[in-house]
C-alpha atoms as a PDB file:
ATOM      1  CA  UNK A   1      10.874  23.524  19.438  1.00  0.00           C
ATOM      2  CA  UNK A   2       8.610  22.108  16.742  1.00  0.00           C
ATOM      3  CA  UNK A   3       7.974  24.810  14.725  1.00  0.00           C
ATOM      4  CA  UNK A   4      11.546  25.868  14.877  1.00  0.00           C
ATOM      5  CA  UNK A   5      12.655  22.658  13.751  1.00  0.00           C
ATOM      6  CA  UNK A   6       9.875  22.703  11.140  1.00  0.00           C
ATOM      7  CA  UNK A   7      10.981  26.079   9.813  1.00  0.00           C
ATOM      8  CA  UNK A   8      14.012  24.887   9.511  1.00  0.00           C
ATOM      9  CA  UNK A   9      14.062  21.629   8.051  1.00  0.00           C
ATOM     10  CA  UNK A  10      11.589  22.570   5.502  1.00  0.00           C
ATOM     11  CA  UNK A  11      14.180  24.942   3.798  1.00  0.00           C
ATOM     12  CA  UNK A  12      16.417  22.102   4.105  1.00  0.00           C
ATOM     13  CA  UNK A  13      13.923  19.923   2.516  1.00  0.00           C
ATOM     14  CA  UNK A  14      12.938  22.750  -0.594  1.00  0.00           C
ATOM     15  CA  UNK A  15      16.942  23.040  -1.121  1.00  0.00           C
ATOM     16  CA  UNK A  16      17.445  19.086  -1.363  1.00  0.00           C
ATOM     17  CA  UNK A  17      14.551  19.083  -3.547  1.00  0.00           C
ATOM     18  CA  UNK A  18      15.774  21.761  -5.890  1.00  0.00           C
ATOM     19  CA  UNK A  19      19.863  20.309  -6.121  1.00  0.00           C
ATOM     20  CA  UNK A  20      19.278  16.637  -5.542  1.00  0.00           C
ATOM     21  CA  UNK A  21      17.895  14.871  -8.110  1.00  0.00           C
ATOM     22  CA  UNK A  22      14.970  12.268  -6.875  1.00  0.00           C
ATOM     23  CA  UNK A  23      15.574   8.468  -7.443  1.00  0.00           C
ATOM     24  CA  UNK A  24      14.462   7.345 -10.705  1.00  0.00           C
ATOM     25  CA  UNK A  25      11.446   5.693 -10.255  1.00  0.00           C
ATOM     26  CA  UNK A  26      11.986   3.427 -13.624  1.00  0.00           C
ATOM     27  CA  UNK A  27      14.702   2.320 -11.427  1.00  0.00           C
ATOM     28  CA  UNK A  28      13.297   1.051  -8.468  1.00  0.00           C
ATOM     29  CA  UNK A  29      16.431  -1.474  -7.127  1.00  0.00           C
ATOM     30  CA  UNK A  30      17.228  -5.077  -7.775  1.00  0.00           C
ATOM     31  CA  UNK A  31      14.815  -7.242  -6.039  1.00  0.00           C
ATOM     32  CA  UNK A  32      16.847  -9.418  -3.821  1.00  0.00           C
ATOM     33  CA  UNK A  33      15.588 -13.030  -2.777  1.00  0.00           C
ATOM     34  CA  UNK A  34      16.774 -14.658   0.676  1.00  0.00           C
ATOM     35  CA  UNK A  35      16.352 -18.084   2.681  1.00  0.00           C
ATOM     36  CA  UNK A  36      15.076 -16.986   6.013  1.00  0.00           C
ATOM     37  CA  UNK A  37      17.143 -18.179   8.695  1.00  0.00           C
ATOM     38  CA  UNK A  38      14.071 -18.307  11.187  1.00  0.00           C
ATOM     39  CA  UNK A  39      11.792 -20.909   9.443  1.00  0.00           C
ATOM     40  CA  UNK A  40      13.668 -22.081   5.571  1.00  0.00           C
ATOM     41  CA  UNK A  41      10.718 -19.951   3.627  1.00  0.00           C
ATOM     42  CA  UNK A  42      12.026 -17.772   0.394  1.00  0.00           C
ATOM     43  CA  UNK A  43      11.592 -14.151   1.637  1.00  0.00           C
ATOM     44  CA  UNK A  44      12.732 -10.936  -0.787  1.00  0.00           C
ATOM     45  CA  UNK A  45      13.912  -7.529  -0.505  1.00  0.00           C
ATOM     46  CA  UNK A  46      14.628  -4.556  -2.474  1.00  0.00           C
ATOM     47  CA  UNK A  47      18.004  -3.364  -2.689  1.00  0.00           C
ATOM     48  CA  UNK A  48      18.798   0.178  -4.454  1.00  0.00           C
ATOM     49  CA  UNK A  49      22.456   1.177  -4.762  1.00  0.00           C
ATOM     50  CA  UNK A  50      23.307   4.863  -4.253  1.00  0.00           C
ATOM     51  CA  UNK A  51      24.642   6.759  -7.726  1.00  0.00           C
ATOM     52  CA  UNK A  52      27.939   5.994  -8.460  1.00  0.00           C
ATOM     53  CA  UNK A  53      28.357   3.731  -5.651  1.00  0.00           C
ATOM     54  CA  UNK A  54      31.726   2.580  -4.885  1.00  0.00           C
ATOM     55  CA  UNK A  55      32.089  -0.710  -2.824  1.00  0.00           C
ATOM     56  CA  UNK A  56      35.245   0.565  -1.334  1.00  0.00           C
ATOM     57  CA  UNK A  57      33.368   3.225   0.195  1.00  0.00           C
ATOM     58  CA  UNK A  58      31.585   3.010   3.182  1.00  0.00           C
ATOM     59  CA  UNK A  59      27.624   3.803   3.172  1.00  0.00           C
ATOM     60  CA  UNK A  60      24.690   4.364   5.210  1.00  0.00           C
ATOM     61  CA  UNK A  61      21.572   2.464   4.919  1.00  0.00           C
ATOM     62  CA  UNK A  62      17.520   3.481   5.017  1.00  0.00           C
ATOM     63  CA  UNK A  63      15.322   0.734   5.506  1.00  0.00           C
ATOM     64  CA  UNK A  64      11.923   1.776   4.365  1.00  0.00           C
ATOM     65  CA  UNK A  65       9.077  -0.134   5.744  1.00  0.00           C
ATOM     66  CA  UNK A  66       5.420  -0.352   3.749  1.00  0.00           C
ATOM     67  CA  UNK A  67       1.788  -0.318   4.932  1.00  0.00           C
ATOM     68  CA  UNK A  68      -0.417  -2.831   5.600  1.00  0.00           C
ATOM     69  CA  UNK A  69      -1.780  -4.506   3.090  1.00  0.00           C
ATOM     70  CA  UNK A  70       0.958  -3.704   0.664  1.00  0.00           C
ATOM     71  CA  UNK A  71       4.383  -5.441   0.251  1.00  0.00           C
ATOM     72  CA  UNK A  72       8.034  -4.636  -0.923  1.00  0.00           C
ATOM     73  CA  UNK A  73       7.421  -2.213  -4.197  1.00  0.00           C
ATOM     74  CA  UNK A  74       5.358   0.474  -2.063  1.00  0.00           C
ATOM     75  CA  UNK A  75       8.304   1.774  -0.919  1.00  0.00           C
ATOM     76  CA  UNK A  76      10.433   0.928  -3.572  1.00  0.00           C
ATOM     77  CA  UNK A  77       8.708   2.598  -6.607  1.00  0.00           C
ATOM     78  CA  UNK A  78       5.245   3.635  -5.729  1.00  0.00           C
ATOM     79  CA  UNK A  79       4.567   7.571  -5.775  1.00  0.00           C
ATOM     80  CA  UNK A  80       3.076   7.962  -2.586  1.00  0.00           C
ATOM     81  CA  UNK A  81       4.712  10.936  -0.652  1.00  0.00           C
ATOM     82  CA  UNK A  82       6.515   9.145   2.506  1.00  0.00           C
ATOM     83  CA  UNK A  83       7.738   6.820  -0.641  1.00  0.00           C
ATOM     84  CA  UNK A  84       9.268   9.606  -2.311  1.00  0.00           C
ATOM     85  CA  UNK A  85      10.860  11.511   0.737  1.00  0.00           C
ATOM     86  CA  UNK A  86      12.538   8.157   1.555  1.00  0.00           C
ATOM     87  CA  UNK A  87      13.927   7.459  -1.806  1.00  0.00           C
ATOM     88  CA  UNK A  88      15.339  11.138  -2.175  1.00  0.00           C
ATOM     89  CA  UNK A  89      16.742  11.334   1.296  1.00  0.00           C
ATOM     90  CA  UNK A  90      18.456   7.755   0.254  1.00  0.00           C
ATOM     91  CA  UNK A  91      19.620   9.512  -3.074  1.00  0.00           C
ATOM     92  CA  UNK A  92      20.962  13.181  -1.282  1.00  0.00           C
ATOM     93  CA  UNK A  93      22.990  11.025   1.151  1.00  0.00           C
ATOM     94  CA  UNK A  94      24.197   8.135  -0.900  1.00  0.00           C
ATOM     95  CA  UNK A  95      22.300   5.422   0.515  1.00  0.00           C
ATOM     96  CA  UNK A  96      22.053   2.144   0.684  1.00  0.00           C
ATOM     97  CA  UNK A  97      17.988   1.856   0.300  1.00  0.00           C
ATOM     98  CA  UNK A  98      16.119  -1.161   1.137  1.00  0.00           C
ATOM     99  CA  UNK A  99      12.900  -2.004   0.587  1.00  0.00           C
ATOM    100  CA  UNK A 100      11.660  -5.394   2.570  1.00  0.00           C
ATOM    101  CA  UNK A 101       8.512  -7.529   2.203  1.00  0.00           C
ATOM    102  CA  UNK A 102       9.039  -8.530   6.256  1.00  0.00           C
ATOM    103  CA  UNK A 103       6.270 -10.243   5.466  1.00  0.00           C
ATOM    104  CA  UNK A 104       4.129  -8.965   3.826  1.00  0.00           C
ATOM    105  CA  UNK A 105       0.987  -8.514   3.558  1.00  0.00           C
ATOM    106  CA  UNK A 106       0.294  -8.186   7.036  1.00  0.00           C
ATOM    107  CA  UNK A 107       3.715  -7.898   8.991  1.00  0.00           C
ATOM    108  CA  UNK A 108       3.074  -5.378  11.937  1.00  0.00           C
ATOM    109  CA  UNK A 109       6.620  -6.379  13.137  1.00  0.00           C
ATOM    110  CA  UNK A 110       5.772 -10.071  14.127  1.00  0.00           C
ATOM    111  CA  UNK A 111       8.885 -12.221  15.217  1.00  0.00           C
ATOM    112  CA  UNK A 112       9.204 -13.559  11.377  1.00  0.00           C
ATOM    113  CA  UNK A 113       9.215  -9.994  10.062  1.00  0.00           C
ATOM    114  CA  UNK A 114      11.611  -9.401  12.916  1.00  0.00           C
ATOM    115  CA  UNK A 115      13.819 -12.238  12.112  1.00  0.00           C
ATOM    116  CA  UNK A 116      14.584 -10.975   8.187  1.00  0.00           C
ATOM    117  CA  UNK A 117      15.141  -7.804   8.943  1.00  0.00           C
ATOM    118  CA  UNK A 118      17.922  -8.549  11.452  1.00  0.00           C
ATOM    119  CA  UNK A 119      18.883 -10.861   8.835  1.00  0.00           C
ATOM    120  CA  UNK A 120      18.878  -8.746   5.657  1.00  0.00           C
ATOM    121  CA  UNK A 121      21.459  -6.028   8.386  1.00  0.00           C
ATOM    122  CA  UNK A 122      23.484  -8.430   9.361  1.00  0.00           C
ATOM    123  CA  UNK A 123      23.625  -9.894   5.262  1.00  0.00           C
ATOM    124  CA  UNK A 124      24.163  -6.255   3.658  1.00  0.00           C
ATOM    125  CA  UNK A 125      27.207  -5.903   6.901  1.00  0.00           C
ATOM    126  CA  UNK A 126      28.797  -8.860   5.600  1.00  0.00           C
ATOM    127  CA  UNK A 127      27.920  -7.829   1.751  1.00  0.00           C
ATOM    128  CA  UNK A 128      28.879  -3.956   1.797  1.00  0.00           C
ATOM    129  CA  UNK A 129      30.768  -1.393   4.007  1.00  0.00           C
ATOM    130  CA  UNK A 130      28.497  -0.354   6.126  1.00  0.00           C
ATOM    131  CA  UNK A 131      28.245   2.614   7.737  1.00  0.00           C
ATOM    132  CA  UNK A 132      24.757   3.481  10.069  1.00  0.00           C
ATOM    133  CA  UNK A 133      21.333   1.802   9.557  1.00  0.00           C
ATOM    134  CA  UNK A 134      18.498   4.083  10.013  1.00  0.00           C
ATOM    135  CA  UNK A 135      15.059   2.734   9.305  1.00  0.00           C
ATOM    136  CA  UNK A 136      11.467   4.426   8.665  1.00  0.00           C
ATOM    137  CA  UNK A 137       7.903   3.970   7.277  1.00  0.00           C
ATOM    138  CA  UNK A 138       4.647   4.930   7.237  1.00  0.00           C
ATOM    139  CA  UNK A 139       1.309   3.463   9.272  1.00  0.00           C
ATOM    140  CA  UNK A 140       2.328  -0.675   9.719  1.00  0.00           C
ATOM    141  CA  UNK A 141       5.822   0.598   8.450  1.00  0.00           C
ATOM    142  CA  UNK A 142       6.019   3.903  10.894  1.00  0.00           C
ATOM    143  CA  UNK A 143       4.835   1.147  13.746  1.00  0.00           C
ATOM    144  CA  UNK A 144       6.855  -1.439  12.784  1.00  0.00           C
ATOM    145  CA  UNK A 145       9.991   1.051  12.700  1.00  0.00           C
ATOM    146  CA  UNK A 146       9.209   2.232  16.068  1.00  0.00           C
ATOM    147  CA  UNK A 147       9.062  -1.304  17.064  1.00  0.00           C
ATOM    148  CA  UNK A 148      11.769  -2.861  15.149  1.00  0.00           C
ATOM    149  CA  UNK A 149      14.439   0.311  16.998  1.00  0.00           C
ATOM    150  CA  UNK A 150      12.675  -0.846  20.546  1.00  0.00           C
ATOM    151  CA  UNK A 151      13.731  -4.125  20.192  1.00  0.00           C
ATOM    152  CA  UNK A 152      17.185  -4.019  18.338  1.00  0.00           C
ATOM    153  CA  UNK A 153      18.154  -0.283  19.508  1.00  0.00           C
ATOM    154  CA  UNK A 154      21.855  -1.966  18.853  1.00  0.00           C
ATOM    155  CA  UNK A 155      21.002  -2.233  15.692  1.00  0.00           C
ATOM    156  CA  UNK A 156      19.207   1.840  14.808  1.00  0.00           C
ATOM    157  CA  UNK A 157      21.236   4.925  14.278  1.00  0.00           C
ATOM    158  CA  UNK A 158      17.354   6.630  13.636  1.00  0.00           C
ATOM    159  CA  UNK A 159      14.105   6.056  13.260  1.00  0.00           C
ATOM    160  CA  UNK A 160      11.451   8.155  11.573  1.00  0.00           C
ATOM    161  CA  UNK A 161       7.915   6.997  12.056  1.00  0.00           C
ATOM    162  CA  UNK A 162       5.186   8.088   9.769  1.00  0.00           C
ATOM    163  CA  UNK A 163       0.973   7.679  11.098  1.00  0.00           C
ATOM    164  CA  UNK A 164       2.113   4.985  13.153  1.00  0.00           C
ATOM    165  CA  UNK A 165       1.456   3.948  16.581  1.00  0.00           C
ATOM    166  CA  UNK A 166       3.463   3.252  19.397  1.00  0.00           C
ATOM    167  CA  UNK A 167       0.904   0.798  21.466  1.00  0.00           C
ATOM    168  CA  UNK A 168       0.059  -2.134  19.261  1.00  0.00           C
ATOM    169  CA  UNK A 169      -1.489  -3.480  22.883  1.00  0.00           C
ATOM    170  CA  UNK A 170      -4.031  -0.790  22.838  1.00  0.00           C
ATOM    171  CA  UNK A 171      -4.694  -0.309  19.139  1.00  0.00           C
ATOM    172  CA  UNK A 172      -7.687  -2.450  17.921  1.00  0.00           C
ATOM    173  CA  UNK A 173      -7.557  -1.935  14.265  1.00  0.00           C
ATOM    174  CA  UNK A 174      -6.684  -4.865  12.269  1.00  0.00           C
ATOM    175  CA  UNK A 175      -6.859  -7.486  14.301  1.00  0.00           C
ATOM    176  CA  UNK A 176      -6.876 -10.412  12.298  1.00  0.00           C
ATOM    177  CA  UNK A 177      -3.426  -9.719  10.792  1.00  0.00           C
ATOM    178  CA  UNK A 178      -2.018  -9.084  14.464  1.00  0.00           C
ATOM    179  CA  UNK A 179      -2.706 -12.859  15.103  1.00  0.00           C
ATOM    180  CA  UNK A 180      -1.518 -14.243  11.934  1.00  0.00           C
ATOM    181  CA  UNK A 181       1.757 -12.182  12.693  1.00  0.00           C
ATOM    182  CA  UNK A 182       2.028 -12.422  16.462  1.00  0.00           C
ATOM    183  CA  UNK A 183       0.383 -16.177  16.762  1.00  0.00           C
ATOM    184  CA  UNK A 184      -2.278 -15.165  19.320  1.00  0.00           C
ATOM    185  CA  UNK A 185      -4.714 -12.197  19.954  1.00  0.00           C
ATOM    186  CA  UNK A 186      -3.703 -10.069  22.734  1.00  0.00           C
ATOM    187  CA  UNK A 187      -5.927 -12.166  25.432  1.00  0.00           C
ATOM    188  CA  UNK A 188      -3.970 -14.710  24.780  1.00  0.00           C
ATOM    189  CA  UNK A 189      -0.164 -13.789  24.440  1.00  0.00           C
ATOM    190  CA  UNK A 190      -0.854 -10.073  25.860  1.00  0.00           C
ATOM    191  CA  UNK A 191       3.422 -10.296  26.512  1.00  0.00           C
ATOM    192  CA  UNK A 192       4.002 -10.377  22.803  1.00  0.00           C
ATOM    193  CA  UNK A 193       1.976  -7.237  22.129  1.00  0.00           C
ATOM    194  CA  UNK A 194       3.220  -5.523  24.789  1.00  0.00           C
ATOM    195  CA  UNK A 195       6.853  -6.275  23.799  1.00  0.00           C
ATOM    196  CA  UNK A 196       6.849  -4.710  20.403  1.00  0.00           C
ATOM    197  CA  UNK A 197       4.669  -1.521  21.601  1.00  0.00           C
ATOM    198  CA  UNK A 198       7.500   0.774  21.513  1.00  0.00           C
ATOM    199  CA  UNK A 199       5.678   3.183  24.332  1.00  0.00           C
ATOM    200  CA  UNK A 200       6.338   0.847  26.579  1.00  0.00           C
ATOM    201  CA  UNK A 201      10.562   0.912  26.530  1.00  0.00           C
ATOM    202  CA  UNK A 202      11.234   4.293  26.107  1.00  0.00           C
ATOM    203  CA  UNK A 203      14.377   3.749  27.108  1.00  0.00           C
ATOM    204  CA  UNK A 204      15.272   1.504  24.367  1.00  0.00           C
ATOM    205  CA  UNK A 205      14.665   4.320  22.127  1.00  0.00           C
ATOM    206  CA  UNK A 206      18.555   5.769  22.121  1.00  0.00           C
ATOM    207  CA  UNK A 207      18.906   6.526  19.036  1.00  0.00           C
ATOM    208  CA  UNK A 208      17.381  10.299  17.499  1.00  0.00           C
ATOM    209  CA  UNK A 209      13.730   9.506  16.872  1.00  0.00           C
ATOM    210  CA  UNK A 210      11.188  11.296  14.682  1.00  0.00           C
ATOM    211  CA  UNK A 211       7.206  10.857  14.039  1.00  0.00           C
ATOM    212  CA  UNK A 212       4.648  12.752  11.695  1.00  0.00           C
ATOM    213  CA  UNK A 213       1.175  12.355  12.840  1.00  0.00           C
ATOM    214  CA  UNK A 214      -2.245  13.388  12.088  1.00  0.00           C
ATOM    215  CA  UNK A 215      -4.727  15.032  14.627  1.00  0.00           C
ATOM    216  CA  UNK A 216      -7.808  13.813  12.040  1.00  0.00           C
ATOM    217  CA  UNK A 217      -6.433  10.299  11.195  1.00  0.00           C
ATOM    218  CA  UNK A 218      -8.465   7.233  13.002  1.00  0.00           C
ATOM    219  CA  UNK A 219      -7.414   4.670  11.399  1.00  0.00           C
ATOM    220  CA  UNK A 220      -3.921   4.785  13.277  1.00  0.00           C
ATOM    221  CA  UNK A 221      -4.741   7.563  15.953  1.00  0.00           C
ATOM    222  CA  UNK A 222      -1.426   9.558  16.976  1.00  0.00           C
ATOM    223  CA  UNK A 223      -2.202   9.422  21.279  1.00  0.00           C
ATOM    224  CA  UNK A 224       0.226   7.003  21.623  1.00  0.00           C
ATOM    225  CA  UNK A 225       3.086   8.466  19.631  1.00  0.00           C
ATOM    226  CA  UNK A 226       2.496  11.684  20.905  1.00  0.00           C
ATOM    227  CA  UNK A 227       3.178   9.736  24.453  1.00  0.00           C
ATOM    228  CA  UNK A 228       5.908   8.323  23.746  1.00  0.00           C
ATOM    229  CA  UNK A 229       7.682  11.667  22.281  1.00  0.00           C
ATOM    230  CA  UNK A 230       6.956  13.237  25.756  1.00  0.00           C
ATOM    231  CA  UNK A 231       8.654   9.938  27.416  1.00  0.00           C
ATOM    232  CA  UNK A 232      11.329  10.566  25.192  1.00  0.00           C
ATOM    233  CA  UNK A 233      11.685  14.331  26.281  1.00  0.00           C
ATOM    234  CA  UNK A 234      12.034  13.410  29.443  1.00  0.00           C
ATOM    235  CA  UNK A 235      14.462  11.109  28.904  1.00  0.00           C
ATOM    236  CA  UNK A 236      15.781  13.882  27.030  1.00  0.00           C
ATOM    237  CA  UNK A 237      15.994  12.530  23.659  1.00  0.00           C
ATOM    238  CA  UNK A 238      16.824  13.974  20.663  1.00  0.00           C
ATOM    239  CA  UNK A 239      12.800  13.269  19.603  1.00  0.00           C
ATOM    240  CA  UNK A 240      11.288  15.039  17.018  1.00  0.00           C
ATOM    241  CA  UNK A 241       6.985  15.146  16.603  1.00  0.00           C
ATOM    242  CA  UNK A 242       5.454  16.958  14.009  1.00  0.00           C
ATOM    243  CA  UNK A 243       1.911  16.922  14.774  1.00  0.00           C
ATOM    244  CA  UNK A 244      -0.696  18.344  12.114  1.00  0.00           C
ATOM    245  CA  UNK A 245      -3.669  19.096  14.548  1.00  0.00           C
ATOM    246  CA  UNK A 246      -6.236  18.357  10.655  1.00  0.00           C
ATOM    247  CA  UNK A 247      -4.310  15.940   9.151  1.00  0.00           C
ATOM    248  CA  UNK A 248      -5.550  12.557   8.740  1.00  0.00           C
ATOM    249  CA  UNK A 249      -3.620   9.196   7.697  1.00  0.00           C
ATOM    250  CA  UNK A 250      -0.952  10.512   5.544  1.00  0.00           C
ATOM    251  CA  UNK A 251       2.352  12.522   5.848  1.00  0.00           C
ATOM    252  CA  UNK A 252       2.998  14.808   2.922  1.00  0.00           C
ATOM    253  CA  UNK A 253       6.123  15.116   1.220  1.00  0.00           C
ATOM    254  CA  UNK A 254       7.564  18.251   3.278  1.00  0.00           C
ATOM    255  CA  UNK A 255       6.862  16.465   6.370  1.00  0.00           C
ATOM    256  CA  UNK A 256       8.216  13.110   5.781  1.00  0.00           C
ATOM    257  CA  UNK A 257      12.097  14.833   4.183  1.00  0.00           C
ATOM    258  CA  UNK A 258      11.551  16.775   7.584  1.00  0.00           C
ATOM    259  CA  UNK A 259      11.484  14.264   9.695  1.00  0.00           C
ATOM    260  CA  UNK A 260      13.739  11.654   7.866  1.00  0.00           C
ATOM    261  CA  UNK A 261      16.590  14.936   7.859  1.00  0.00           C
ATOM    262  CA  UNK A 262      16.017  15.313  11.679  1.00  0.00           C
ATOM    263  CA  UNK A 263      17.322  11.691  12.715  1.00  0.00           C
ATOM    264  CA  UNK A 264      20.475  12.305   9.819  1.00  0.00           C
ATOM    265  CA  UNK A 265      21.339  15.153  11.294  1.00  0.00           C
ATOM    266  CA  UNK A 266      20.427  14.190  15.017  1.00  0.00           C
ATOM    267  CA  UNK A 267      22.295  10.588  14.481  1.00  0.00           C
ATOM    268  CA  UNK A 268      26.091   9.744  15.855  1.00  0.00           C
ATOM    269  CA  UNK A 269      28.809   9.711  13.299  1.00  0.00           C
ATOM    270  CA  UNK A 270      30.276   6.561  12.347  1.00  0.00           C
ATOM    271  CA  UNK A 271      32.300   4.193  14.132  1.00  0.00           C
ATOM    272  CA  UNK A 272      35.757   4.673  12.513  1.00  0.00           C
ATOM    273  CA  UNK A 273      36.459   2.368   9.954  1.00  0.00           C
ATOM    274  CA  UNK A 274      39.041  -0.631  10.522  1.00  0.00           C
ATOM    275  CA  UNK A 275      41.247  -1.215   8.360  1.00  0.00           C
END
């Protein structure tokens, strides 16, 4: 199943690439301010309109998480490859992309970071015709996508998870930023980590879900995505895993379109439209 679906989603991927043009990186968005509801603070966003948007018309959105230790413009403008598959995919469908700081630097999905994104959804709904919301990133972003669709799966059409991981209860790397996001270490609120570890409510996961991990990479390992894809199968999903047995903590740009296409294609149409 995987390397069928890899076969085929790369030619998709090498055809978008040769008739779409990619989002114009000297054009990264409009960089969109916000009072969080959850606690008064100024939080921002980056908002990039499709080409030749048309607010009459309706339009998807991709929410594009960043990394650790990065904030809002990593996904917005920055060259690295899940970056670029994200804003293209955005571009090829006419999307509504947004890049968010959920705050940043060290977000891993914590109620706050929660909190805005609901927010910025429920804003852009009110703001724009809105079609489905489909959200992705890469390592903090890939987990906080993964967690962000467990919690809100009413919210997800797709979800496309880069070097992430699915078990923020058993992962031990940076710690510190866990308890300035979570407000305890995992001794002491262990029901808060284990809430937004997506392995654990595999059953949340409805919408089509897709993850890219690396065999080599030890700064996220890829165990606990890897179990939660076989949950999913079970479940049977529509779950896409594209496992590179020697790659570390990255996802190149073939593998990051290929996944992103997989929850398009794999996602529900629509609700009608009301008049």
């Amino acid at each position: 199943m995987i390397r069928s679906w890899t076969t085929r989603l790369s030619l998709l991927s090498c055809l978008a690439l040769v008739s779409v043009i990619h989002a114009e990186e000297t054009d990264p968005g409009t960089d969109v301010s916000f009072m969080a509801q959850i606690d008064g603070t100024e939080q921002r966003y980056i908002l990039k309109l499709p080409a030749g948007f048309k607010s009459e018309e309706r339009h998807d959105i991709l929410i594009a998480l960043h990394g650790h230790g990065s904030d809002r413009w990593q996904f917005a403008k920055h060259p690295l490859a899940e970056g670029q598959a994200a804003r293209n995919i955005a571009a090829k469908y006419s999307m509504l992309y947004v890049s968010p700081d959920y705050r940043a630097k060290t977000s891993w999905m914590g109620p706050k970071a929660e909190a805005d994104v609901v927010q910025i959804i429920g804003d852009l709904k009110k703001k724009h015709r809105i079609g489905r919301v489909f959200i992705c990133g890469g390592s903090m972003g890939g987990t906080s996508a993964l967690t962000f669709a467990a919690l809100h799966p009413e919210l997800i059409d797709g979800v496309a998870a880069m070097n992430g991981t699915a078990n923020v209860l058993e992962y031990r790397n940076f710690q510190e930023a866990f308890i300035e996001s979570y407000g305890g270490d995992k001794k002491a609120i262990p029901a808060e980590y284990k809430m937004r570890s997506s392995e654990y409510w595999p059953e949340r996961l409805v919408m089509p879900v897709a993850m890219a991990t690396g065999g080599l990479d030890t700064l996220v390992p890829p165990d606990s995505c890897r179990r939660l894809a076989a949950l999913l199968k079970l479940l049977e999903r529509d779950v896409f895993i594209l496992h590179r047995d020697q790659g570390g903590h990255s996802t190149n740009l073939e593998d990051s379109t290929a996944i992103l296409e997989f929850v398009i294609q794999k996602a529900k149409p629509a609700e009608p439209q009301k008049n």
